[in-house]
C-alpha atoms as a PDB file:
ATOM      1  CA  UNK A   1     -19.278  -4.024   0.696  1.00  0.00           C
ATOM      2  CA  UNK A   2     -19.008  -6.000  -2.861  1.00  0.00           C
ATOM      3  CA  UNK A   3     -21.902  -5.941  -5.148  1.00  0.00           C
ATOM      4  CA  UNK A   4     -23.218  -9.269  -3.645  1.00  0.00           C
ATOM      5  CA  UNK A   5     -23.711  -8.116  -0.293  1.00  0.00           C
ATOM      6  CA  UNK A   6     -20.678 -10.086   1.126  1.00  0.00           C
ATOM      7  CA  UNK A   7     -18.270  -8.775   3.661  1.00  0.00           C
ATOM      8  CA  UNK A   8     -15.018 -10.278   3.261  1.00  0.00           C
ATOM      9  CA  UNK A   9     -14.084  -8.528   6.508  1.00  0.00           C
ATOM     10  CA  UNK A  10     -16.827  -7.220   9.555  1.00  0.00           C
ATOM     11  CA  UNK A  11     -16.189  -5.657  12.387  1.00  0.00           C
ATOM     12  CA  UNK A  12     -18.931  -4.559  15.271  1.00  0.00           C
ATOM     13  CA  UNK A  13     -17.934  -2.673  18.204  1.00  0.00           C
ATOM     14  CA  UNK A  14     -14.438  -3.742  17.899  1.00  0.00           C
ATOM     15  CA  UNK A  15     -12.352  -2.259  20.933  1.00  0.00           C
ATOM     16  CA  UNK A  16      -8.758  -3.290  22.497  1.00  0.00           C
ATOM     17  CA  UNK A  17      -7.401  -2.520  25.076  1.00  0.00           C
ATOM     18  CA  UNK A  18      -3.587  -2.610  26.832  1.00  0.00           C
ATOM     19  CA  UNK A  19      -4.539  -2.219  30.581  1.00  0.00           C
ATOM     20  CA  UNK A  20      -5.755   1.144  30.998  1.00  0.00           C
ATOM     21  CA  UNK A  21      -4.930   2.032  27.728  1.00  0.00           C
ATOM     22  CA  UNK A  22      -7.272   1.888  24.821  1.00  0.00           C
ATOM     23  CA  UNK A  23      -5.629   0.802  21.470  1.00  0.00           C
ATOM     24  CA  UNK A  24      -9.217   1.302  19.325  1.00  0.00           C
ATOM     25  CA  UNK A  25     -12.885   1.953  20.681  1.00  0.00           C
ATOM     26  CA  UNK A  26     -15.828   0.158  19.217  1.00  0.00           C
ATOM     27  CA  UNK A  27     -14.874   0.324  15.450  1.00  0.00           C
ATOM     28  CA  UNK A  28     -17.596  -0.737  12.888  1.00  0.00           C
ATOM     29  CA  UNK A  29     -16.251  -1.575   9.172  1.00  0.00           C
ATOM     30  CA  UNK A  30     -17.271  -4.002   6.423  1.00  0.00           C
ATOM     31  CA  UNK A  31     -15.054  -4.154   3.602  1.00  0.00           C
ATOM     32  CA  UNK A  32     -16.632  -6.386   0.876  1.00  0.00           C
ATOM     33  CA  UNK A  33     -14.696  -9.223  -2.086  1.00  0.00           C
ATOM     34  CA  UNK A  34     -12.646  -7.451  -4.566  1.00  0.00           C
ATOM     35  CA  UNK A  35     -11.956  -4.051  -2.817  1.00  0.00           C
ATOM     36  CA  UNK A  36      -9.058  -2.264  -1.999  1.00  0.00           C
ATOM     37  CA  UNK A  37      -9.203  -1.094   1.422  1.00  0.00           C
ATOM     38  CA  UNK A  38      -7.029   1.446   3.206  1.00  0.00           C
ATOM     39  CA  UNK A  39      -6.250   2.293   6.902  1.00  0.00           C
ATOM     40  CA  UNK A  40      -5.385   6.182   7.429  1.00  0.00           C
ATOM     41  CA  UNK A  41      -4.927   7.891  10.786  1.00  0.00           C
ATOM     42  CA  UNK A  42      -2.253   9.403  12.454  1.00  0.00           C
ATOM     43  CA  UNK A  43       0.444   7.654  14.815  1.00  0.00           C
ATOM     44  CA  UNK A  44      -1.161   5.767  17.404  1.00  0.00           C
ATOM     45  CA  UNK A  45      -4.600   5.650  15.893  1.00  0.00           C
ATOM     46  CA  UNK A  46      -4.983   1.992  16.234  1.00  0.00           C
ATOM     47  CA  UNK A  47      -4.554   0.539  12.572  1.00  0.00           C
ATOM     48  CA  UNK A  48      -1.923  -2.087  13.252  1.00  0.00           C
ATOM     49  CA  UNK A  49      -3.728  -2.742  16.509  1.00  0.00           C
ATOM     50  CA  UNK A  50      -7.051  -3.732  14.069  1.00  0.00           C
ATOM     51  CA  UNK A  51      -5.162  -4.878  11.599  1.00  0.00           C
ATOM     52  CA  UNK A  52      -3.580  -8.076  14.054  1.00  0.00           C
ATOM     53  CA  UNK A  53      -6.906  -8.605  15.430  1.00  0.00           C
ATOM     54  CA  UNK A  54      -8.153  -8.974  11.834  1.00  0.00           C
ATOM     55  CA  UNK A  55      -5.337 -11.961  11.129  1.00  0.00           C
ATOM     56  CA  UNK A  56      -5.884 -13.124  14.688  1.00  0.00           C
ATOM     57  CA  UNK A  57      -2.580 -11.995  16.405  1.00  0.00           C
ATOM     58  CA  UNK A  58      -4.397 -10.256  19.442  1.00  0.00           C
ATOM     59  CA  UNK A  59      -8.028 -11.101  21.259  1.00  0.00           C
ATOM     60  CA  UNK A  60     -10.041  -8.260  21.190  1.00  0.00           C
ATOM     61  CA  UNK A  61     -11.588  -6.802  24.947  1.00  0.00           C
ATOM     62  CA  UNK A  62     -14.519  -6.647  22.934  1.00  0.00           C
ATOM     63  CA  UNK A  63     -16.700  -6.782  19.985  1.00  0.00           C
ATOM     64  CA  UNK A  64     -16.979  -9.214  17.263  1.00  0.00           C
ATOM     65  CA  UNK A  65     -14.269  -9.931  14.084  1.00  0.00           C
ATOM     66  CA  UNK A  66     -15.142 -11.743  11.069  1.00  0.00           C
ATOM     67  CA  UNK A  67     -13.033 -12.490   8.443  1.00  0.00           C
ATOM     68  CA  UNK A  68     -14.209 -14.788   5.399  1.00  0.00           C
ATOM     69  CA  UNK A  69     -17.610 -15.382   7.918  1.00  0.00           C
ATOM     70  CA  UNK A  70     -15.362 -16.780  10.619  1.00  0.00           C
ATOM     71  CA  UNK A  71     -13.789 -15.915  13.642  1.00  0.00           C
ATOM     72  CA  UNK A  72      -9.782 -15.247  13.403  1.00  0.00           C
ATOM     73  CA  UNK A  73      -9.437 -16.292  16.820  1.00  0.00           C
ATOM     74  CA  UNK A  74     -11.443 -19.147  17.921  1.00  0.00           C
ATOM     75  CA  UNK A  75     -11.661 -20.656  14.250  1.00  0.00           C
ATOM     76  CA  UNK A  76      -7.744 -19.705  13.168  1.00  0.00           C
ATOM     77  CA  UNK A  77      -7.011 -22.807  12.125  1.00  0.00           C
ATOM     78  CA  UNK A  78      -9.841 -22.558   9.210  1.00  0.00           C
ATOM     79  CA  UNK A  79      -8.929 -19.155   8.423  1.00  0.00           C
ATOM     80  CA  UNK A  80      -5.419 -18.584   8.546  1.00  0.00           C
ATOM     81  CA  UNK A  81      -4.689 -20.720   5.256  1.00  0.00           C
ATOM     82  CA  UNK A  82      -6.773 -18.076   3.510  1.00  0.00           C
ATOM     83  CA  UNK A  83      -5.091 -14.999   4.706  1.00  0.00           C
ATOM     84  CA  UNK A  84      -1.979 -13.484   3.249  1.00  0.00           C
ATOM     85  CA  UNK A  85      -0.279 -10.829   6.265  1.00  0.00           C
ATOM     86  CA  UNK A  86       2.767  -8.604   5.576  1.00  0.00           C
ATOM     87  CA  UNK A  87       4.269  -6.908   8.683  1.00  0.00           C
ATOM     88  CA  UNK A  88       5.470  -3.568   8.388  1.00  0.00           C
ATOM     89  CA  UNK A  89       8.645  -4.760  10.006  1.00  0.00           C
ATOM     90  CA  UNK A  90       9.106  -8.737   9.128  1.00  0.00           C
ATOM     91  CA  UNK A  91      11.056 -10.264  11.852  1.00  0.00           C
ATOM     92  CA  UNK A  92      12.590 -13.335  10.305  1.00  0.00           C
ATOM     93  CA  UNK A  93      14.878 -15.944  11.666  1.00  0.00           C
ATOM     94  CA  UNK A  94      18.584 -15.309  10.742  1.00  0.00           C
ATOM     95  CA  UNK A  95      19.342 -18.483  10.801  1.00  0.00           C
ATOM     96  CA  UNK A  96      17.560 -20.053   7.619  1.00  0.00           C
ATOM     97  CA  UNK A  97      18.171 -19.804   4.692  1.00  0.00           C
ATOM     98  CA  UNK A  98      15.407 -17.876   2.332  1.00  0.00           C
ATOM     99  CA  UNK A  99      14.109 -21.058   0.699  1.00  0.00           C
ATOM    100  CA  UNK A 100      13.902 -22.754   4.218  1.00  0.00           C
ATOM    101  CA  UNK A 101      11.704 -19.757   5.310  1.00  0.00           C
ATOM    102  CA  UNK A 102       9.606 -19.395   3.214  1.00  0.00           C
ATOM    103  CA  UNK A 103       8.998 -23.640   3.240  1.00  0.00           C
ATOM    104  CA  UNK A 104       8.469 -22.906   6.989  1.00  0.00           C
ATOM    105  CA  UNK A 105       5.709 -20.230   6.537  1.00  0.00           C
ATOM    106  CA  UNK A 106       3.878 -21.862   4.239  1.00  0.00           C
ATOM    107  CA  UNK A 107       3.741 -25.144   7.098  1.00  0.00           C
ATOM    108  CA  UNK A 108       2.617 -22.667   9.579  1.00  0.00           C
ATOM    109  CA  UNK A 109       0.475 -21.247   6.846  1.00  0.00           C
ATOM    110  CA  UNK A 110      -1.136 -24.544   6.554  1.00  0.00           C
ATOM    111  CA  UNK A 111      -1.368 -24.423   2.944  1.00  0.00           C
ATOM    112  CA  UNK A 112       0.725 -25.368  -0.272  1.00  0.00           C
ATOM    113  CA  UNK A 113       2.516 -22.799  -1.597  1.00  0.00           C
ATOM    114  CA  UNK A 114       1.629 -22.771  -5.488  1.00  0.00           C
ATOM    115  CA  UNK A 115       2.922 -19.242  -6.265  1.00  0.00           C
ATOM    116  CA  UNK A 116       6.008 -19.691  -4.645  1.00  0.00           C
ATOM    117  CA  UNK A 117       8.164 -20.352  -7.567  1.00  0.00           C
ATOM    118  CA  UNK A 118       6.712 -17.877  -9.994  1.00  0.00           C
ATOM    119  CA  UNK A 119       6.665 -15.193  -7.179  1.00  0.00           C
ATOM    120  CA  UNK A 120      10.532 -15.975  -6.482  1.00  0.00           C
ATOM    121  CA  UNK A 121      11.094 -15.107 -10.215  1.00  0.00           C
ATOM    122  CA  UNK A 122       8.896 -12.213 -10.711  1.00  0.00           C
ATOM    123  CA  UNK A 123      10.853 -10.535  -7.927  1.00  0.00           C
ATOM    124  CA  UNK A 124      14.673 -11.966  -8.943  1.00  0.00           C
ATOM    125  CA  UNK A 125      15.074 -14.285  -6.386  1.00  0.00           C
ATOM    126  CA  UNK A 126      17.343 -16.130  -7.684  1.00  0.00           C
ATOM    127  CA  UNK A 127      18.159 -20.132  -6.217  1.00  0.00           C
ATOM    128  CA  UNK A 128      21.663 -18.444  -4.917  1.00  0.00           C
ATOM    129  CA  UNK A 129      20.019 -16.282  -3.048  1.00  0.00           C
ATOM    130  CA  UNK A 130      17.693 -18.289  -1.534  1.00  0.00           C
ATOM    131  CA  UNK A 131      20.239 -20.694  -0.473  1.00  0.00           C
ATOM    132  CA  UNK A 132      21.866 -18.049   1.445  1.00  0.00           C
ATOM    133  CA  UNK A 133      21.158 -17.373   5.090  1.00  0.00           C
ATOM    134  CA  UNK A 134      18.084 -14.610   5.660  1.00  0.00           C
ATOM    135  CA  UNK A 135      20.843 -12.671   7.990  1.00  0.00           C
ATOM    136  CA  UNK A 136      23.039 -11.901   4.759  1.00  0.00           C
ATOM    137  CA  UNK A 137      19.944 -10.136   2.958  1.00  0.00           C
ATOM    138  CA  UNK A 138      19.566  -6.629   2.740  1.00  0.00           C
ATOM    139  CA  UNK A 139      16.656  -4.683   3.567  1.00  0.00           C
ATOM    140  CA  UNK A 140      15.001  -5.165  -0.151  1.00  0.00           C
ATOM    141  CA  UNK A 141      15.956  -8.778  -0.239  1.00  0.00           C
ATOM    142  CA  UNK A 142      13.737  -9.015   3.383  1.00  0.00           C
ATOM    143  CA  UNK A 143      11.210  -7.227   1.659  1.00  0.00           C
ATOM    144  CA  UNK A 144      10.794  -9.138  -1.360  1.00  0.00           C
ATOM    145  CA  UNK A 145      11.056 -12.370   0.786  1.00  0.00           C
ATOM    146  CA  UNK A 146       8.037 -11.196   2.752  1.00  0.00           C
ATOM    147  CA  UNK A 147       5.939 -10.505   0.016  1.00  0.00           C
ATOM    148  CA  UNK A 148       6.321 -14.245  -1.454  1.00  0.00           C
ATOM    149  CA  UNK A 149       5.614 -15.285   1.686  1.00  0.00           C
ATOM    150  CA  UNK A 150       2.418 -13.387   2.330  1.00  0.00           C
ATOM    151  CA  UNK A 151       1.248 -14.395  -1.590  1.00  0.00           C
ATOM    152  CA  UNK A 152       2.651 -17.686  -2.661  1.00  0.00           C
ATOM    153  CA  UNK A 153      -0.326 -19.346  -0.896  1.00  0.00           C
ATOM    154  CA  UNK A 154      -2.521 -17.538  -3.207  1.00  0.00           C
ATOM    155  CA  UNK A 155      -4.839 -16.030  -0.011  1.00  0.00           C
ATOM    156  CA  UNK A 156      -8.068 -14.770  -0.607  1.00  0.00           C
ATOM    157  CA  UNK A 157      -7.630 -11.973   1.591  1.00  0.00           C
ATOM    158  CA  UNK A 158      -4.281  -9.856   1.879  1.00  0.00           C
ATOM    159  CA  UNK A 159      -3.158  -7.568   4.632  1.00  0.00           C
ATOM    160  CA  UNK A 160      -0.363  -5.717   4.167  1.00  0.00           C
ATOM    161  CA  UNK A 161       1.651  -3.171   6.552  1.00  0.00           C
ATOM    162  CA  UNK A 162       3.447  -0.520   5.060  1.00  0.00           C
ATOM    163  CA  UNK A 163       2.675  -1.840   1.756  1.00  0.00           C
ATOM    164  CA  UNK A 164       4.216   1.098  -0.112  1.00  0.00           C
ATOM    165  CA  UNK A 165       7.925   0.262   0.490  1.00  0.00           C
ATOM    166  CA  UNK A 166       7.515  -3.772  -0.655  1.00  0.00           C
ATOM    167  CA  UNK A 167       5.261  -2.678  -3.956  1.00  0.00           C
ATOM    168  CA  UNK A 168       8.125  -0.170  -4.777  1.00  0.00           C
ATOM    169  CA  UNK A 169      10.828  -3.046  -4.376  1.00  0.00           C
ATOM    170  CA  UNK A 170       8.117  -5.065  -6.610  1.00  0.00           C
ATOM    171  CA  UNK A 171       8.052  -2.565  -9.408  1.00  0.00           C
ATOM    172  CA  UNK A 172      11.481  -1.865  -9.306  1.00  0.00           C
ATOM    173  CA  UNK A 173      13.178  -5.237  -9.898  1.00  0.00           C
ATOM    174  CA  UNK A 174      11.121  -5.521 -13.054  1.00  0.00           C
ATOM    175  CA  UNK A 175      12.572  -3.208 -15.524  1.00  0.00           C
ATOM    176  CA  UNK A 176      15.371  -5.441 -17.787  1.00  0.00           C
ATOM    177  CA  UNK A 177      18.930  -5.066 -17.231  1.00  0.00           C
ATOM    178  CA  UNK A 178      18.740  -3.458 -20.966  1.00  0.00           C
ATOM    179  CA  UNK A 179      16.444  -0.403 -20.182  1.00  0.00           C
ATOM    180  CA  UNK A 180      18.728  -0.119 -17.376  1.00  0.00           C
ATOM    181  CA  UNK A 181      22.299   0.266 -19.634  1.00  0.00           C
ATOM    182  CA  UNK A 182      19.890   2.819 -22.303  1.00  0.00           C
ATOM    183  CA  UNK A 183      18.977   5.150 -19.739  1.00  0.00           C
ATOM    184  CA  UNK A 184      21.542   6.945 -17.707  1.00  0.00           C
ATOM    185  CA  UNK A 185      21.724   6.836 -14.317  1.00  0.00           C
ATOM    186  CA  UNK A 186      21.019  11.089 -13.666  1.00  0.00           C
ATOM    187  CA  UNK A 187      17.669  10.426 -15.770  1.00  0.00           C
ATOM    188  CA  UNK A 188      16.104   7.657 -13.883  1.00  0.00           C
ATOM    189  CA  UNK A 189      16.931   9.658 -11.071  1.00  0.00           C
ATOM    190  CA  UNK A 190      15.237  12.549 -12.271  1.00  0.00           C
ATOM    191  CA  UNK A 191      12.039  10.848 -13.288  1.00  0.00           C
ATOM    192  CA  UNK A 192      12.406   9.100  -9.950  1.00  0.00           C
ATOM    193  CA  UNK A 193      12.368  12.212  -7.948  1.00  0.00           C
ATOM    194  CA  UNK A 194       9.442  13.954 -10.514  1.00  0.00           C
ATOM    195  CA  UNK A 195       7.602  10.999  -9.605  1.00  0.00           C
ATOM    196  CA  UNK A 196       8.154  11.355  -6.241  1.00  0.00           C
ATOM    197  CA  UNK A 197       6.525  14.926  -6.649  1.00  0.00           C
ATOM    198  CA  UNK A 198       3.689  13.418  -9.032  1.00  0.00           C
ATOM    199  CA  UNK A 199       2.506  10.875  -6.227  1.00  0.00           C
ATOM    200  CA  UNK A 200       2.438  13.755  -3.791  1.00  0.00           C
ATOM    201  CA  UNK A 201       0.121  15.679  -5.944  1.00  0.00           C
ATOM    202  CA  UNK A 202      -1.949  13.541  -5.954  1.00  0.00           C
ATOM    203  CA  UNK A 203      -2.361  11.733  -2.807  1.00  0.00           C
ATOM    204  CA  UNK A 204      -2.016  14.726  -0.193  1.00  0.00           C
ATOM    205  CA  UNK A 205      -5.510  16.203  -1.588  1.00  0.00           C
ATOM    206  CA  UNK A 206      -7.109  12.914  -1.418  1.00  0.00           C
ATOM    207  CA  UNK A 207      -5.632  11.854   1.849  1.00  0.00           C
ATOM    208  CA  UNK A 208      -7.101  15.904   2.809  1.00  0.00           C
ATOM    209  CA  UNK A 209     -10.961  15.024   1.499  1.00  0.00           C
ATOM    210  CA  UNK A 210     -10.728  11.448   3.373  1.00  0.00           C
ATOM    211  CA  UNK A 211      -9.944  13.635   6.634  1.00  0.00           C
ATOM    212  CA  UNK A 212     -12.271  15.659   5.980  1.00  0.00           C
ATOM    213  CA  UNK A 213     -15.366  13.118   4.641  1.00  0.00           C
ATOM    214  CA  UNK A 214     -16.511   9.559   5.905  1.00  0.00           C
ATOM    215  CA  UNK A 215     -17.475   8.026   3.197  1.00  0.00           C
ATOM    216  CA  UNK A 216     -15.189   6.098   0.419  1.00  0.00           C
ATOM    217  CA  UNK A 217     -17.431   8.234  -2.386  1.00  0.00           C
ATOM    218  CA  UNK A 218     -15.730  10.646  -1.218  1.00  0.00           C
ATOM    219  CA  UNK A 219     -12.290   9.927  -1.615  1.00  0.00           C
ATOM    220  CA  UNK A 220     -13.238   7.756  -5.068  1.00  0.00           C
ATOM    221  CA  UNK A 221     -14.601  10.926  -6.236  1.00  0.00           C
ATOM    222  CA  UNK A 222     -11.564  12.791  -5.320  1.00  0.00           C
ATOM    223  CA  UNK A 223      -9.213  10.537  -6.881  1.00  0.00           C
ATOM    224  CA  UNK A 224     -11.678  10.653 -10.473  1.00  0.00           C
ATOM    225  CA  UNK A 225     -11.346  14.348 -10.134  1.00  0.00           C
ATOM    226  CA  UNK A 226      -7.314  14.305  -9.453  1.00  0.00           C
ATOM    227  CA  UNK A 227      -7.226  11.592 -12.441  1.00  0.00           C
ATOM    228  CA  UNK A 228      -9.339  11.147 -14.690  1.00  0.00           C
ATOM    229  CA  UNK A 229     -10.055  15.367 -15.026  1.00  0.00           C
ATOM    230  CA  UNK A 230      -6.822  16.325 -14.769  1.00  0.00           C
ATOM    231  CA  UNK A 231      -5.584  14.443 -17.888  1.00  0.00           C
ATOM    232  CA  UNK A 232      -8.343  15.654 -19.696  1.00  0.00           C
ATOM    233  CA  UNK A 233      -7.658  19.159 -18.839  1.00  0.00           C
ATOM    234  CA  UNK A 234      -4.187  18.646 -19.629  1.00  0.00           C
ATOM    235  CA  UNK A 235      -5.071  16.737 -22.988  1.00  0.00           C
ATOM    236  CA  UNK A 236      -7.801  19.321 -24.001  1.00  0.00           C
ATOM    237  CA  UNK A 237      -4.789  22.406 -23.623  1.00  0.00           C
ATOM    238  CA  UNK A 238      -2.815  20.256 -25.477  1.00  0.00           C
ATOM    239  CA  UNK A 239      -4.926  19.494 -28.412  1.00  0.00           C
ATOM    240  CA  UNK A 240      -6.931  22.992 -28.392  1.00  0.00           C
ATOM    241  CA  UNK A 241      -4.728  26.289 -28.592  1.00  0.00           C
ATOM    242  CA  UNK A 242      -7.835  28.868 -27.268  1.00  0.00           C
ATOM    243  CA  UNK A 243      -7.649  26.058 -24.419  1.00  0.00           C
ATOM    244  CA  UNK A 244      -4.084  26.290 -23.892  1.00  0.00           C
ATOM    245  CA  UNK A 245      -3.855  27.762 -20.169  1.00  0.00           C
ATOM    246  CA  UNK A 246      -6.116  24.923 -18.797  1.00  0.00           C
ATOM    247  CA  UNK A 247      -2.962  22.597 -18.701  1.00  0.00           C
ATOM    248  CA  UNK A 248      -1.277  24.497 -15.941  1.00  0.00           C
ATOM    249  CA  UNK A 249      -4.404  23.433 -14.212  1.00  0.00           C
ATOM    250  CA  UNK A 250      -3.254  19.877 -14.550  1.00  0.00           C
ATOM    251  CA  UNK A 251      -0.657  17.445 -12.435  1.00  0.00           C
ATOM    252  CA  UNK A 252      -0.001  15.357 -15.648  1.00  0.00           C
ATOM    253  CA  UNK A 253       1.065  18.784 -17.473  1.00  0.00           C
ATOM    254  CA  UNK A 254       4.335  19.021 -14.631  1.00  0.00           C
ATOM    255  CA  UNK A 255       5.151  15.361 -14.652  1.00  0.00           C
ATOM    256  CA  UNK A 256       7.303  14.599 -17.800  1.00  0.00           C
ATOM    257  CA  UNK A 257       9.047  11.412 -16.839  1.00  0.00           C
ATOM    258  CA  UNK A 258      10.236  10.889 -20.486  1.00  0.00           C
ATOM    259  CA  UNK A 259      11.826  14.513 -20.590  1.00  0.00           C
ATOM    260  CA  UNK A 260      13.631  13.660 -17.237  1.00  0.00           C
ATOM    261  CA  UNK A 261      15.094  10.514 -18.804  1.00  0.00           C
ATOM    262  CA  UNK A 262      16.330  12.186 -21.664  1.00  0.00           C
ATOM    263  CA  UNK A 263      17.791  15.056 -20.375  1.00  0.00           C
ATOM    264  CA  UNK A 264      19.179  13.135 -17.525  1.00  0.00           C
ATOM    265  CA  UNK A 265      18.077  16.727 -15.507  1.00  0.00           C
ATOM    266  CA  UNK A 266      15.746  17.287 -12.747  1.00  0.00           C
ATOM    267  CA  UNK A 267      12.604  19.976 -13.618  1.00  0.00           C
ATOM    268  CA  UNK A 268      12.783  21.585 -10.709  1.00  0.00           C
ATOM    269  CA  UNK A 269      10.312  24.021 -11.469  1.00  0.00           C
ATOM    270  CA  UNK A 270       7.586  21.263 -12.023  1.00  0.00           C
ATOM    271  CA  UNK A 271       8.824  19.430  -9.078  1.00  0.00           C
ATOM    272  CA  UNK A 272       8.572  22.337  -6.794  1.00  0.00           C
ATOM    273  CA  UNK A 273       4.571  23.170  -8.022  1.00  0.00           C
ATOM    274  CA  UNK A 274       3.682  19.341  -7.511  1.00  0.00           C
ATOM    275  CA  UNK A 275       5.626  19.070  -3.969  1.00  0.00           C
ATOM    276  CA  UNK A 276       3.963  21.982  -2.784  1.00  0.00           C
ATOM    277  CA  UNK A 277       0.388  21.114  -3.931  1.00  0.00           C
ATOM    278  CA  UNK A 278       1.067  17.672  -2.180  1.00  0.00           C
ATOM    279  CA  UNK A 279       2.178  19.010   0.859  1.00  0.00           C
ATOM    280  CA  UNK A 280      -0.678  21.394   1.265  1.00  0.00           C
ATOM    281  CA  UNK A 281      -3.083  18.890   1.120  1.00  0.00           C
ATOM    282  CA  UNK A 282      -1.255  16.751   3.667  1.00  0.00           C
ATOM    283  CA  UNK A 283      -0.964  19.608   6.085  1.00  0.00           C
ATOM    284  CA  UNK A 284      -4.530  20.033   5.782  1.00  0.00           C
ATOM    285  CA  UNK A 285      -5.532  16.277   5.878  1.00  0.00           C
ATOM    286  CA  UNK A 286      -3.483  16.420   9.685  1.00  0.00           C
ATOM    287  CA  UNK A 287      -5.130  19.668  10.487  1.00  0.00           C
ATOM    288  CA  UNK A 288      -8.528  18.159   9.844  1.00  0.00           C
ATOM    289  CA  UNK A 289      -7.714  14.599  11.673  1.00  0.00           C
ATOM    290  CA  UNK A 290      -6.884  16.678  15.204  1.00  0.00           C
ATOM    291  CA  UNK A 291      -9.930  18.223  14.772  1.00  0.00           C
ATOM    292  CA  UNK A 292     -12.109  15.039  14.303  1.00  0.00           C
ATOM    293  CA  UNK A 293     -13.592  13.123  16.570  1.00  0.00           C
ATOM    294  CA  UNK A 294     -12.329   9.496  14.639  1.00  0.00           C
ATOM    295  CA  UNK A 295     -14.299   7.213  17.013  1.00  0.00           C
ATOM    296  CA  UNK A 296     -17.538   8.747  15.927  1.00  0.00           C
END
């Protein structure tokens, strides 16, 4: 909920079901203007099954959806120009060309597309390639292509699917062709794969206190912890000798991006400590979620 009071997104009771099968059960959330909102749960937990009801895709059995105070369904029309959806898998027609696409989303959006143009840039889509035909892209070029079309309408609310792999394609296309001749190829690699490690870290402890909590607090206060402490503890055993050992306490202390570009070299050793504190926290975050009851 934002600071106002207003839900951006409300769901009572929500439940779905596929004949005798029962996609989610009465699901309650309000997520208010300006937050960040993330679905976890294991395979099968229902969170693209919520997510399509949210953009109006599928009926619910039951329950009531509001997005932006109206119904997705019965008021889609009103709503859809102001929602922004990214598939995990986009299924686009082969036949157009990029340009024609996204020209055709938009008109199905029912909205203008002011972004389009800068979006196209910001992610190096050039005029050549979106001339050509959407079944000579690669996977990235699908990827990018999806993400203009999900923001060029500027939407006030954005639902993305697998987000992770289209912000990576994002990031990635905007370092400069001359960063990319300084640094050799074995040292972005390196960082590449220490980052890798670093984002593990990090996430599989908070993904392991969102298992194991239900409220956001929880996992914002997790994340602070991870963060915000952990670069302090690294900067205090940096700056203090008696304080010295604290920095082994820290992520930030094993991830040394800058060393991996130089040397061109993976740190193995650092790697290995941030993998495995990832991966312990992700095995517990699935231990946790089998034993929780997640419709309660």
């Amino acid at each position: 909920m934002s600071a106002d009071g207003t839900a951006v997104i409300e769901l009572r009771s929500l439940t779905k079901r596929y004949g005798r099968s029962l996609g989610v059960d009465g699901l309650d959330l309000d997520v208010g203007r300006g937050e960040v909102f993330g679905l976890l749960g294991p395979h099968g937990a229902g969170k693209t099954t919520t997510l399509r009801c949210l953009v109006g895709l599928l009926r619910p059995s039951a329950g009531a959806v509001r997005v932006l105070g109206l119904d997705p369904v019965a008021d889609h029309r009103r709503v859809a120009p102001s929602i922004g959806y990214l598939p995990g898998e986009l299924r686009l027609y082969p036949e157009l060309t990029g340009r024609q696409t996204l020209d055709l989303l938009a008109d199905l959006q029912g909205a203008p597309a002011p972004r389009q143009a800068e979006l196209c840039d910001r992610l190096r889509l050039s005029r050549a390639d979106l001339d050509k035909r959407v079944a000579a892209y690669s996977r990235g070029m699908k990827q990018k292509l999806g993400l203009v079309q999900a923001l060029q309408h500027r939407p006030s609310l954005s639902v993305l699917l697998n987000a992770a792999a289209t912000a990576t394609v994002a990031l990635g296309v905007t370092f400069s062709p001359d960063l990319r001749a300084a640094v050799p190829i074995g040292g972005v690699l390196a960082a590449g794969l220490l980052g890798c490690g670093f984002t593990l870290c990090l996430t599989g402890p908070v993904l392991a206190v969102s298992a194991a909590g239900r409220r956001r607090a929880s996992v914002v206060g997790a994340t602070v912890v991870l963060g915000a402490v952990g670069f302090a503890l690294n900067f205090v055993g940096l700056a203090w000798e008696p304080a010295a050992p604290l920095r082994y306490l820290s992520p930030f202390h094993y991830y040394t991006p800058g060393d991996a570009l130089a040397r061109g070299t993976v740190p193995w050793v650092s790697l290995a400590v941030l993998s495995v504190v990832g991966l312990t926290g992700l095995a517990a975050a699935f231990v946790l979620l089998e034993r929780r009851d997640l419709a309660a």
